[in-house]
N, C-alpha and C. Protein backbone atom coordinates (compact mmCIF):
# COMPACT_ATOMS: atom_id res chain seq x y z
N UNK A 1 122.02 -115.00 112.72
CA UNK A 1 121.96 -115.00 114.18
C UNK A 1 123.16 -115.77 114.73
N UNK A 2 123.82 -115.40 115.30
CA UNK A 2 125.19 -115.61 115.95
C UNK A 2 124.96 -116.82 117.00
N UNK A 3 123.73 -116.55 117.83
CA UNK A 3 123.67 -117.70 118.74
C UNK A 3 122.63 -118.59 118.52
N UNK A 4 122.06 -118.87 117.05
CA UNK A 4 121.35 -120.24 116.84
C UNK A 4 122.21 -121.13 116.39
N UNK A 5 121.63 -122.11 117.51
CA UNK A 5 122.60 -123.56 116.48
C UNK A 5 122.59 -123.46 115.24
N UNK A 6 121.40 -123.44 114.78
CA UNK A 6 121.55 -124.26 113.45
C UNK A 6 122.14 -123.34 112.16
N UNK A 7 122.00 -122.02 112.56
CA UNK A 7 122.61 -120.99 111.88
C UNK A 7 124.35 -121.53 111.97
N UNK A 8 124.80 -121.59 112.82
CA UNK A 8 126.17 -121.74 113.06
C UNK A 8 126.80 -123.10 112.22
N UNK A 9 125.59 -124.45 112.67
CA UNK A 9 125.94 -125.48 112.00
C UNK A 9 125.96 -125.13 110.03
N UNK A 10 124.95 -124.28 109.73
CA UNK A 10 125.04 -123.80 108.69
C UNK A 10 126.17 -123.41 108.08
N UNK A 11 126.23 -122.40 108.78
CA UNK A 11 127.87 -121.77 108.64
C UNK A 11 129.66 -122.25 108.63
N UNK A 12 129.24 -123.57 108.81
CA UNK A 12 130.44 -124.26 109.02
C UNK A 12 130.91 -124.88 110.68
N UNK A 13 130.49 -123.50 111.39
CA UNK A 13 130.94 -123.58 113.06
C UNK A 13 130.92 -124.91 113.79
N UNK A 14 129.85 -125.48 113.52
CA UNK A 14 129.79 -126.83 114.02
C UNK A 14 129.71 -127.74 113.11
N UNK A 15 129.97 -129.02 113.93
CA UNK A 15 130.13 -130.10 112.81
C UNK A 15 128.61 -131.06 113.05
N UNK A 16 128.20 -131.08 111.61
CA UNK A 16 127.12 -132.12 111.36
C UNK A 16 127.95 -132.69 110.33
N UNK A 17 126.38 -133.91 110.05
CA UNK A 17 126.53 -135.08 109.24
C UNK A 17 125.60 -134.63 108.37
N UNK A 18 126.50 -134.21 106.89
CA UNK A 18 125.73 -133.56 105.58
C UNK A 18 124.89 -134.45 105.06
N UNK A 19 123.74 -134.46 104.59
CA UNK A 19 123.33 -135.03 103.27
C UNK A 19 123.31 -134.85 102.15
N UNK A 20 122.83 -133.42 102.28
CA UNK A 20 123.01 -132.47 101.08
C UNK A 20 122.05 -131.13 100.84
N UNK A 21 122.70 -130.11 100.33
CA UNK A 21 121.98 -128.87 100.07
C UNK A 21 121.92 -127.98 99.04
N UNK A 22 121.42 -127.14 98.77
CA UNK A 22 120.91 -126.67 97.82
C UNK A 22 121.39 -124.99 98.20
N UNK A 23 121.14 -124.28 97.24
CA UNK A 23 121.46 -123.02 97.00
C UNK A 23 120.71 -122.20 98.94
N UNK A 24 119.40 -122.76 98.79
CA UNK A 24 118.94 -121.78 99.56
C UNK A 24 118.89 -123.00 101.28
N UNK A 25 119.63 -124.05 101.21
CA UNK A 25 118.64 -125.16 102.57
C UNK A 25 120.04 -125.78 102.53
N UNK A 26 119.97 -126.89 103.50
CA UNK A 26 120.71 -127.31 104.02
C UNK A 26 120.02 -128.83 104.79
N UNK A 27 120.37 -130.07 104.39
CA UNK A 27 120.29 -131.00 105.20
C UNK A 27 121.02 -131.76 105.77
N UNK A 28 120.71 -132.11 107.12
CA UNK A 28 122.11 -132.84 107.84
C UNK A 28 121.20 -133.83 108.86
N UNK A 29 121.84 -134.98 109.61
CA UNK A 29 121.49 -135.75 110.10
C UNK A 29 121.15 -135.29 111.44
N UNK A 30 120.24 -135.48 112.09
CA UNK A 30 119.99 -135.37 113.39
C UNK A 30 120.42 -136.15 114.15
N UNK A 31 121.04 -135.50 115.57
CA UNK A 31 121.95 -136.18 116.07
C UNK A 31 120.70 -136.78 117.62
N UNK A 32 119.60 -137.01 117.61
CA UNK A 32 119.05 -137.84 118.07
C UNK A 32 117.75 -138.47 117.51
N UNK A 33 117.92 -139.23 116.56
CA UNK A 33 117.12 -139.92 115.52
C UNK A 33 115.74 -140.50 116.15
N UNK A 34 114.61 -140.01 115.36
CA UNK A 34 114.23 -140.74 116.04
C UNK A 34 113.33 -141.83 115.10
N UNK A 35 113.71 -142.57 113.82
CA UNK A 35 113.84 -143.80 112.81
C UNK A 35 115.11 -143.39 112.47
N UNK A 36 115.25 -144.82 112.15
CA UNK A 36 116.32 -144.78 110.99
C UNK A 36 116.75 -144.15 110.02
N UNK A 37 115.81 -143.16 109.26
CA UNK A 37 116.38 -142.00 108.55
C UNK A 37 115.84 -140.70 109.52
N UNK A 38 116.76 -139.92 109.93
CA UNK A 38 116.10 -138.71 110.46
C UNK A 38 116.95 -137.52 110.13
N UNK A 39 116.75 -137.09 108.81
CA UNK A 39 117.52 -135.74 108.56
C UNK A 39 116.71 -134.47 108.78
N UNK A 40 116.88 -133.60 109.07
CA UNK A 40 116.43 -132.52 109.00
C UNK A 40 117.14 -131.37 107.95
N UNK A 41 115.94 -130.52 107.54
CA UNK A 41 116.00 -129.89 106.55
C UNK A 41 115.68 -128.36 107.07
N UNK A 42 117.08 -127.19 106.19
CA UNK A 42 116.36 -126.16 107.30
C UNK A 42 117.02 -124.75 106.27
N UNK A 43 116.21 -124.01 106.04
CA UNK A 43 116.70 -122.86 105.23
C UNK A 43 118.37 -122.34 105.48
N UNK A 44 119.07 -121.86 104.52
CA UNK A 44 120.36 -120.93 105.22
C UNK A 44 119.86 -119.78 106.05
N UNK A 45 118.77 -118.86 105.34
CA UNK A 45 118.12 -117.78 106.24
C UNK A 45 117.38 -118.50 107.64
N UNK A 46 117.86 -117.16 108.27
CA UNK A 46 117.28 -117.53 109.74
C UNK A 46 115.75 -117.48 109.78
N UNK A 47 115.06 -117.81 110.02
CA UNK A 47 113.38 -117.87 109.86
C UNK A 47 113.33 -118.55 111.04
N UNK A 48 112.45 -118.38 112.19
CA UNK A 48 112.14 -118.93 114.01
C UNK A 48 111.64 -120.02 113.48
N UNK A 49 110.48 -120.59 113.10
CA UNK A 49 109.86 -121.30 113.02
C UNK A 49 108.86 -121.22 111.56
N UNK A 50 107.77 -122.36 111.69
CA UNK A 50 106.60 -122.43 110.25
C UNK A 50 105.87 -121.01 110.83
N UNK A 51 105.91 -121.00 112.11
CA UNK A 51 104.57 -119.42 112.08
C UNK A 51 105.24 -118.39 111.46
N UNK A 52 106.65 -118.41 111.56
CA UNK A 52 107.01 -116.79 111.09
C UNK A 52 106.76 -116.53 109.46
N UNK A 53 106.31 -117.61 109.03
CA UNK A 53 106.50 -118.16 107.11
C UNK A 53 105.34 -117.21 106.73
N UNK A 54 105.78 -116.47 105.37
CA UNK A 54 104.43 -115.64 105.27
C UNK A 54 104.69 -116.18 103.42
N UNK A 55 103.89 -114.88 102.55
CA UNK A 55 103.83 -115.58 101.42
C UNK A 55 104.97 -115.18 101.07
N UNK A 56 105.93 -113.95 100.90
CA UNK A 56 107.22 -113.97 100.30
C UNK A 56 108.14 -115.60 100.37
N UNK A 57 108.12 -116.12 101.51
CA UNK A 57 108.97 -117.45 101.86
C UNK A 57 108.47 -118.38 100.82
N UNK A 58 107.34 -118.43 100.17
CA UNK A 58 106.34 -119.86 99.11
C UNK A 58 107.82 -120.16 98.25
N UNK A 59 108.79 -119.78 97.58
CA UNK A 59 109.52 -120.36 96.86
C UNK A 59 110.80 -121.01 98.02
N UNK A 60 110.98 -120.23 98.90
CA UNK A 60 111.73 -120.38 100.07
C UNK A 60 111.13 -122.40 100.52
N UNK A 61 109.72 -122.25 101.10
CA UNK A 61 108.97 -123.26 101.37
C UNK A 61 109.28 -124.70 100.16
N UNK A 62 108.81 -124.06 99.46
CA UNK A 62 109.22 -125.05 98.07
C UNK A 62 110.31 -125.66 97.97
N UNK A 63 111.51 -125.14 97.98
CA UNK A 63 112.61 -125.58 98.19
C UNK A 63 112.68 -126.68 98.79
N UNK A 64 112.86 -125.81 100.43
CA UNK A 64 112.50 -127.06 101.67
C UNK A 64 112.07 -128.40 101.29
N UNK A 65 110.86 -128.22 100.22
CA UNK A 65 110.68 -129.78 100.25
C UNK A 65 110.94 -130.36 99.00
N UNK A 66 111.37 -129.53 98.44
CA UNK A 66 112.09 -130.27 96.86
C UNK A 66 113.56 -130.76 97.52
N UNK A 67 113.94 -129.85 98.56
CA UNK A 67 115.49 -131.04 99.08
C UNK A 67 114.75 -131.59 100.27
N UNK A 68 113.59 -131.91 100.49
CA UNK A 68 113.14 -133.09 101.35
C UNK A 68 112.95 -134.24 100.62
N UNK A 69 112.30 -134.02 99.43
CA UNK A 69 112.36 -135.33 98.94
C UNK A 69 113.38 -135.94 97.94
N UNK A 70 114.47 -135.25 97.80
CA UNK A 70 115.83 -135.42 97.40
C UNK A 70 116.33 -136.66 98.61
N UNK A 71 116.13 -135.95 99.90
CA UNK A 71 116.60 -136.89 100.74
C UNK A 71 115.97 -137.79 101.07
N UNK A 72 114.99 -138.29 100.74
CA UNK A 72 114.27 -139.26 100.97
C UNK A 72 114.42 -140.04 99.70
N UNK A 73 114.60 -139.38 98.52
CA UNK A 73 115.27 -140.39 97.87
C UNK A 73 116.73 -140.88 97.95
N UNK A 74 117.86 -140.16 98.15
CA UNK A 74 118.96 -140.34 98.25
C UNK A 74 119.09 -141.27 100.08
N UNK A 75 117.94 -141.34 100.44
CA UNK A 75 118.00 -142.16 101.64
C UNK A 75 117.48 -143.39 102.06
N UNK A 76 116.52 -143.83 100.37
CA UNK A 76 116.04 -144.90 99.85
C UNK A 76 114.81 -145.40 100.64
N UNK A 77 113.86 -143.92 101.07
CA UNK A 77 112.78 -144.08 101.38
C UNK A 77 111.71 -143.23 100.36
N UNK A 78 111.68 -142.77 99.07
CA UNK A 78 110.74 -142.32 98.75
C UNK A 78 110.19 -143.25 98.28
N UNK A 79 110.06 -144.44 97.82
CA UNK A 79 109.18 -145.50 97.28
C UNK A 79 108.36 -146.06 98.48
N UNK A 80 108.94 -146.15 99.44
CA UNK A 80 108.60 -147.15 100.98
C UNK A 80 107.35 -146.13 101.37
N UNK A 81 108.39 -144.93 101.65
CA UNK A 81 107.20 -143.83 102.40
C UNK A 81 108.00 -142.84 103.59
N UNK A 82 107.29 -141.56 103.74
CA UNK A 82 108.43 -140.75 104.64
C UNK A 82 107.42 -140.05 105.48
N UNK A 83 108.00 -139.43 106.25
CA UNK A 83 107.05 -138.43 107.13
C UNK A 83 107.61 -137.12 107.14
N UNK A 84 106.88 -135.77 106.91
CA UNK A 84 107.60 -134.51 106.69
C UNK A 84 106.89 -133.93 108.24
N UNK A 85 107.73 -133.26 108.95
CA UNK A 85 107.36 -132.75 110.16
C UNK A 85 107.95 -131.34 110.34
N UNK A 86 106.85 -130.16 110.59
CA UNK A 86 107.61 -129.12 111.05
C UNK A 86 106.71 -128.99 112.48
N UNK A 87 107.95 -128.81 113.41
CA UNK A 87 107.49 -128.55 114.93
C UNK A 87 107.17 -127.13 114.86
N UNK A 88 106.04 -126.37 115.95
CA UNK A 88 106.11 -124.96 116.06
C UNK A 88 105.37 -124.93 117.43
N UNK A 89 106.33 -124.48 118.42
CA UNK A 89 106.06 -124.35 119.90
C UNK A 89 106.74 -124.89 120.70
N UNK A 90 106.31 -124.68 122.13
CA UNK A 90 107.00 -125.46 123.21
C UNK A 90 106.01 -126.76 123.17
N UNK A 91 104.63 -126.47 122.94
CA UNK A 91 103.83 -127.85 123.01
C UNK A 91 104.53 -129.09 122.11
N UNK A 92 105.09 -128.42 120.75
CA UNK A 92 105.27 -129.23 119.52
C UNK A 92 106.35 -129.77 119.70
N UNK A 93 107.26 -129.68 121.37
CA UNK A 93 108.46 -129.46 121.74
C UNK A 93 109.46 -129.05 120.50
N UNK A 94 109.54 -127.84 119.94
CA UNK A 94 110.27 -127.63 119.59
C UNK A 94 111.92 -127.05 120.20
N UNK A 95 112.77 -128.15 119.72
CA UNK A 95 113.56 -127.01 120.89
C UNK A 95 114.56 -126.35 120.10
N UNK A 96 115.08 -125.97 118.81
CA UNK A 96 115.71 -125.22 118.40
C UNK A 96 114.87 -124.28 117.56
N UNK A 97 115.21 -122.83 117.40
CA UNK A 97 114.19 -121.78 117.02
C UNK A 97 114.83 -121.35 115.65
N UNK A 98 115.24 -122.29 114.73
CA UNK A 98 115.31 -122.26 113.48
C UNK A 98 114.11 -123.24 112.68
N UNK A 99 113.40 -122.62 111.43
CA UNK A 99 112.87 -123.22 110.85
C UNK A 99 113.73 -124.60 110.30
N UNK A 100 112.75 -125.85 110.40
CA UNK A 100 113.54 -126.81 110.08
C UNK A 100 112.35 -128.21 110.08
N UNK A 101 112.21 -129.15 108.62
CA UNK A 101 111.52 -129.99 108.32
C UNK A 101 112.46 -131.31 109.24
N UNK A 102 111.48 -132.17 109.25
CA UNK A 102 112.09 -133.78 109.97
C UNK A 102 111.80 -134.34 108.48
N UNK A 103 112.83 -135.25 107.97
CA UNK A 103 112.13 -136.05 107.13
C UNK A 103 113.04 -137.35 108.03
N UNK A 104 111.54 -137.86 107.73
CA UNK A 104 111.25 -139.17 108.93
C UNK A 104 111.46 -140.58 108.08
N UNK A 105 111.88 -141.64 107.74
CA UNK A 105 111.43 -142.41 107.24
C UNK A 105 112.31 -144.26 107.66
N UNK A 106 112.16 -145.09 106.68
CA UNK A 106 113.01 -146.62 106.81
C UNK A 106 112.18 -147.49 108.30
N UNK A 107 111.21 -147.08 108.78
CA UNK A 107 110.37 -147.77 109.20
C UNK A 107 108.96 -147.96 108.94
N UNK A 108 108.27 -148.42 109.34
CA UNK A 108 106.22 -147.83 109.15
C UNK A 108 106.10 -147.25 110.56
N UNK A 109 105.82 -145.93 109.98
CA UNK A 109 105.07 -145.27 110.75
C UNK A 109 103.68 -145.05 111.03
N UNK A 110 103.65 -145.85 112.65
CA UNK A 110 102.24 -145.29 113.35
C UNK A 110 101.67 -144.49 113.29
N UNK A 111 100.38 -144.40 113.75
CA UNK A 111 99.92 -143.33 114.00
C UNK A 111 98.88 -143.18 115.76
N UNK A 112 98.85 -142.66 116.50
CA UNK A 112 99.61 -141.33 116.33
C UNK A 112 100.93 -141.37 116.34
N UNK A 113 101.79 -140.40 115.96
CA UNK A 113 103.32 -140.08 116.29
C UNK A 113 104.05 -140.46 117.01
N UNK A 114 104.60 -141.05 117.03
CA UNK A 114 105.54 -141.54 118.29
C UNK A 114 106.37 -142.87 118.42
C-alpha cells in the first residue's frame, strides 16, 4: 500500500529508529513513547489490523512475537517484564491501519493501562 505509513517506513521511504527485523516483521521505535521502551512490531505484509488475522497469518502471528520478545530482550526488559499490545479500532485509538504489536516495557506497569 503506497499510502500507509508504516508500509513506506518499511520500505525504506521514511526514516525510523531500527531495532531489528526478521525475514517477515520489522521493529522500530515509536516516535511517541509511551515508557521507556516503546517499540513497535509490525509485519512487512500489509495486514489493517488483529481483526483482519485469520488462520493462514498463525506463523505470520508467531513471528510477530518471537521478534517481540527479541526486543524485549535486546531492550533489557524480558527478565523485569513487558506489555504486548495490539490496538484494533477507533475506540482502541488506533491510528495507523497497519497491523502492529506495542512492546511496552522499563517501567511497572499499572493496571488499568495508562
Amino acid at each position: 500500500m503506497t499510502d500507509c505509513l508504516f508500509c513506506r517506513i518499511v520500505a525504506g521511504e521514511l526514516p525510523s529508529e531500527r531495532v531489528l527485523d526478521s525475514e517477515r516483521t520489522y521493529a522500530f521505535r515509536d516516535i511517541s513513547p509511551a515508557a521507556p521502551v516503546h517499540v513497535l512490531v509490525v509485519p512487512r505484509q500489509h495486514i489493517d489490523n488483529a481483526a483482519a488475522l485469520t488462520a493462514e497469518h498463525a506463523d505470520l502471528v508467531g513471528e510477530l512475537l518471537t521478534t517481540a520478545r527479541a526486543v524485549a530482550d535486546a531492550e533489557g526488559v524480558l527478565e523485569r517484564g513487558y506489555r504486548l499490545v495490539f490496538n484494533v479500532g477507533e475506540d482502541a485509538l488506533n491510528s495507523v491501519p497497519h497491523l502492529h504489536l506495542h512492546v511496552l516495557g522499563g517501567r511497572s506497569m499499572g493496571w488499568p493501562p495508562g
